[in-house]
C-alpha atoms as a PDB file:
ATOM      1  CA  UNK A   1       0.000   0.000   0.000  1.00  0.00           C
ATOM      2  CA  UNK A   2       1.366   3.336  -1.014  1.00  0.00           C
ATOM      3  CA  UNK A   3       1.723   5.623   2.233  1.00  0.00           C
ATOM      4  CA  UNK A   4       2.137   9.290   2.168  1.00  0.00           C
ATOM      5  CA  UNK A   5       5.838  10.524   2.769  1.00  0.00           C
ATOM      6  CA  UNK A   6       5.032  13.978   4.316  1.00  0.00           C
ATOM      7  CA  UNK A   7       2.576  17.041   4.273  1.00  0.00           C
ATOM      8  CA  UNK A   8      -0.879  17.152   3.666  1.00  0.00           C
ATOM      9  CA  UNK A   9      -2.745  17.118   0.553  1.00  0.00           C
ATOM     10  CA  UNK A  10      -5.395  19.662   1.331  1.00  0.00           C
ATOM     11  CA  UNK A  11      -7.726  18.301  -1.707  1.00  0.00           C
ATOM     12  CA  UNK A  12      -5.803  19.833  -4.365  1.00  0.00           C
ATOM     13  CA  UNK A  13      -3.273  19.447  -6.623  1.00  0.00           C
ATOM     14  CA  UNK A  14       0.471  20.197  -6.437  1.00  0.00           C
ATOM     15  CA  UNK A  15       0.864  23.639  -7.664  1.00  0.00           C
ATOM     16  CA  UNK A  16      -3.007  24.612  -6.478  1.00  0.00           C
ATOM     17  CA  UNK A  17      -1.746  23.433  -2.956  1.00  0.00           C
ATOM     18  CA  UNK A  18       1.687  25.241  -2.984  1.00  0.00           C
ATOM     19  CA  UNK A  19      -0.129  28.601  -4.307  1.00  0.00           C
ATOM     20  CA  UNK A  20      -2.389  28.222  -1.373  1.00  0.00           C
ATOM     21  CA  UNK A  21       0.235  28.217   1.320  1.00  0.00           C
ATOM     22  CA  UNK A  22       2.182  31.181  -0.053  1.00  0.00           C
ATOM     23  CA  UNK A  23      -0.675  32.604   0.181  1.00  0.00           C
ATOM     24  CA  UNK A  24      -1.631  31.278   3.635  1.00  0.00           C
ATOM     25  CA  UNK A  25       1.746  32.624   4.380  1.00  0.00           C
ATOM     26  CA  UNK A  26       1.870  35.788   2.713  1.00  0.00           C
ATOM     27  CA  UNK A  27      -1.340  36.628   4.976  1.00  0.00           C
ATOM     28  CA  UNK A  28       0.166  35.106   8.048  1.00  0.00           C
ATOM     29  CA  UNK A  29       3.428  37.538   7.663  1.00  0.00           C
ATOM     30  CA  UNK A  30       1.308  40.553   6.983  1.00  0.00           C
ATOM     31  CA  UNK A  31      -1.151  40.316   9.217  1.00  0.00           C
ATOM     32  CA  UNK A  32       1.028  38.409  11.977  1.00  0.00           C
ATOM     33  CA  UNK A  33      -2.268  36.310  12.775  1.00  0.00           C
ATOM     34  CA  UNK A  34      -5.123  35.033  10.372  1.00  0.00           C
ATOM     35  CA  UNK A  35      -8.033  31.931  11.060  1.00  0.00           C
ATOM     36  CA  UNK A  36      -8.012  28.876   9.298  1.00  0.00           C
ATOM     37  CA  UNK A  37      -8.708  25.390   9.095  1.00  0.00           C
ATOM     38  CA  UNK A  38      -6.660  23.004  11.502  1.00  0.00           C
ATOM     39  CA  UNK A  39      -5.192  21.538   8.492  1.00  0.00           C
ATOM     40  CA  UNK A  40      -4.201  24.339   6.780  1.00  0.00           C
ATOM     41  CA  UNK A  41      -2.700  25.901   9.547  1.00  0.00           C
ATOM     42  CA  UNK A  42      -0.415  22.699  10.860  1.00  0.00           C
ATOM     43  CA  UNK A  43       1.011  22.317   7.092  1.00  0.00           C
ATOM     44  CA  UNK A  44       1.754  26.197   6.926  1.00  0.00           C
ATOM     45  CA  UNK A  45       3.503  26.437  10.307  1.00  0.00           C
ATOM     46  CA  UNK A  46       6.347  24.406   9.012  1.00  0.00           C
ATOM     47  CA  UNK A  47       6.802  26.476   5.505  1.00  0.00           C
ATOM     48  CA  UNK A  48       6.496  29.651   7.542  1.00  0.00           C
ATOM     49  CA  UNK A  49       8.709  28.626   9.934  1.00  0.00           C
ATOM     50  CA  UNK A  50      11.796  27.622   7.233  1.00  0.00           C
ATOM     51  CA  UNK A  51      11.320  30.690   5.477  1.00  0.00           C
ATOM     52  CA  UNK A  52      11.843  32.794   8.812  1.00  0.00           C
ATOM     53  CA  UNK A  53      14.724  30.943   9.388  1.00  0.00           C
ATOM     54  CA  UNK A  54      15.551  31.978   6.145  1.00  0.00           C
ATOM     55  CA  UNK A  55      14.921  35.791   6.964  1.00  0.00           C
ATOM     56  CA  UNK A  56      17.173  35.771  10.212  1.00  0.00           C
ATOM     57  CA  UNK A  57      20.216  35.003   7.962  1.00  0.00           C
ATOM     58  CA  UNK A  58      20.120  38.674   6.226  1.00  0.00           C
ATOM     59  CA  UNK A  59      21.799  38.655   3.474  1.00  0.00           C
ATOM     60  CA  UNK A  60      21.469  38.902  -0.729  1.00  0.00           C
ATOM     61  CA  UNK A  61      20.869  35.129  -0.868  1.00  0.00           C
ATOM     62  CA  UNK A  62      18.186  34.903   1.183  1.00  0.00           C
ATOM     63  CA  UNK A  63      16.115  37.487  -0.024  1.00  0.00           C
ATOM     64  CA  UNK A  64      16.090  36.131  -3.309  1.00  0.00           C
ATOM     65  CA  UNK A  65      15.474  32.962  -2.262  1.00  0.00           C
ATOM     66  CA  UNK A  66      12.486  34.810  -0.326  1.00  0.00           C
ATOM     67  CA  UNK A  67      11.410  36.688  -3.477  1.00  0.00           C
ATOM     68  CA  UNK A  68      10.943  33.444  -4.977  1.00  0.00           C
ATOM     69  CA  UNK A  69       7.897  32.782  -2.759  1.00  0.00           C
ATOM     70  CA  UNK A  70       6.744  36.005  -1.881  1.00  0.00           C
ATOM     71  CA  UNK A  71       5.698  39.888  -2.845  1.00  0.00           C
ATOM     72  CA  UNK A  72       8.297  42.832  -2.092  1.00  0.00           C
ATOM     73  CA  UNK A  73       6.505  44.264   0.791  1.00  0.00           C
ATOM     74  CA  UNK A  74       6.155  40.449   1.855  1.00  0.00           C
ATOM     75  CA  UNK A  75       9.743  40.171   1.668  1.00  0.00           C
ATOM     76  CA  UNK A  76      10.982  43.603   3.193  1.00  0.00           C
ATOM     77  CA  UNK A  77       8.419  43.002   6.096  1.00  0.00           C
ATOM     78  CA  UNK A  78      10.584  39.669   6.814  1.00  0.00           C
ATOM     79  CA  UNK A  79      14.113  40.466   6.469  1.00  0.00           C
ATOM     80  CA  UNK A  80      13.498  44.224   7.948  1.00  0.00           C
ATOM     81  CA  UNK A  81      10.898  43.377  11.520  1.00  0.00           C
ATOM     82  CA  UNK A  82      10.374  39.577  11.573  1.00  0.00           C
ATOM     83  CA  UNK A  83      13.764  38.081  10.719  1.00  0.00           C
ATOM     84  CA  UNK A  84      15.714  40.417  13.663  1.00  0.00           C
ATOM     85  CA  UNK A  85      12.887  39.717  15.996  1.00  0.00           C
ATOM     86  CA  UNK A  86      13.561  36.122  15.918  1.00  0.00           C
ATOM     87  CA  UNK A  87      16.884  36.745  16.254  1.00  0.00           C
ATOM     88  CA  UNK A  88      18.287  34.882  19.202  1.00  0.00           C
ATOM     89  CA  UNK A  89      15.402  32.223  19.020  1.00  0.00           C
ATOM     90  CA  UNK A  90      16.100  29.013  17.783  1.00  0.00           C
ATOM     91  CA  UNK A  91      12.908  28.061  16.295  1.00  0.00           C
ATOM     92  CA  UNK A  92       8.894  27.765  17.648  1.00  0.00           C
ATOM     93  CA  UNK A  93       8.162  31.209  15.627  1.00  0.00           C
ATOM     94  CA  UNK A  94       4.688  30.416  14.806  1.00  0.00           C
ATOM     95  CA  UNK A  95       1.472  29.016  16.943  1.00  0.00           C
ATOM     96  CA  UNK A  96      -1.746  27.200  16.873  1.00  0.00           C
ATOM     97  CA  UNK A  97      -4.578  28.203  18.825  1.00  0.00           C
ATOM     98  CA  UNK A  98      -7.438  25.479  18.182  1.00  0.00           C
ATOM     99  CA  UNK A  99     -11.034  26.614  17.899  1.00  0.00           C
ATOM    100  CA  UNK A 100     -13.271  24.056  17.681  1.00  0.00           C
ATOM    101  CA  UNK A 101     -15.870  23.706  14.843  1.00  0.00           C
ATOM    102  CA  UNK A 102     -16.897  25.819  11.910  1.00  0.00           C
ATOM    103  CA  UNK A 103     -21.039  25.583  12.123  1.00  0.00           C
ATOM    104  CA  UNK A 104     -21.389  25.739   8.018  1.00  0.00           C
ATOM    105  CA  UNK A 105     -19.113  22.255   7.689  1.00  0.00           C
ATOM    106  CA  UNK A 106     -17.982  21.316  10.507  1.00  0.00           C
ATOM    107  CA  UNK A 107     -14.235  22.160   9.735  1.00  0.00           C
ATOM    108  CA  UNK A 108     -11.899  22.280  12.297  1.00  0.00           C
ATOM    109  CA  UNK A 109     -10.802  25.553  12.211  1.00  0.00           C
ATOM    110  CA  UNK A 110      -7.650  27.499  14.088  1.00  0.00           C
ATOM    111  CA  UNK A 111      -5.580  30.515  14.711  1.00  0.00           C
ATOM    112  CA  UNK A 112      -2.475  30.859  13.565  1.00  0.00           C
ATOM    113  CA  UNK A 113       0.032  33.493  14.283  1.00  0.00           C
ATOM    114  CA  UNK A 114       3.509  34.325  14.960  1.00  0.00           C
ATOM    115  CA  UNK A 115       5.002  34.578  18.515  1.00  0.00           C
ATOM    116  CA  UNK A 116       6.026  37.572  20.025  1.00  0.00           C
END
């Protein structure tokens, strides 16, 4: 039986899914909190939390690696506030908040948003 290696498929295809959490993530950065499914959120929180990583490093590379995923004013936002924030911590940047059920579908839904 063929077993998933990692991630979640989020009922969509590969590049629908991976437009949806730089998206996700775009919103997350800019708005340092949004409200999503459970799902959704526990995939993001580990693409967020590389690409911070990636923002605490501060240099050329990494903002073109960054540019890559995201917007400019995504991009200055992370390298200029988030990525010195984060500065002496060693990872944990982001965090779920559970909610319960949505009444419409019965999704499980959560906060996500970056620690202070």
């Amino acid at each position: 039986m063929r077993k998933l290696k990692r991630g979640r498929k989020l009922s969509r295809e590969k590049d629908q899914r991976k437009a949806l959490l730089k998206s996700l993530a775009a919103a997350l950065i800019l708005g340092e909190k949004i409200k999503t499914t459970e799902a959704k959120a526990k995939e993001m929180s580990s693409f967020v939390e590389k690409q911070i990583t990636r923002a605490k490093i501060n240099d050329l590379h990494s903002r073109r690696i960054l540019a890559k995923f995201f917007t400019g004013d995504v991009v200055k936002k992370m390298m200029n506030e988030i990525g010195p924030r984060y500065k002496e911590r060693k990872g944990g940047y982001t965090r779920i908040i559970k909610l319960g059920q949505n009444k419409s579908n019965a999704a499980k839904m959560a906060f996500i948003e970056l620690v202070k």
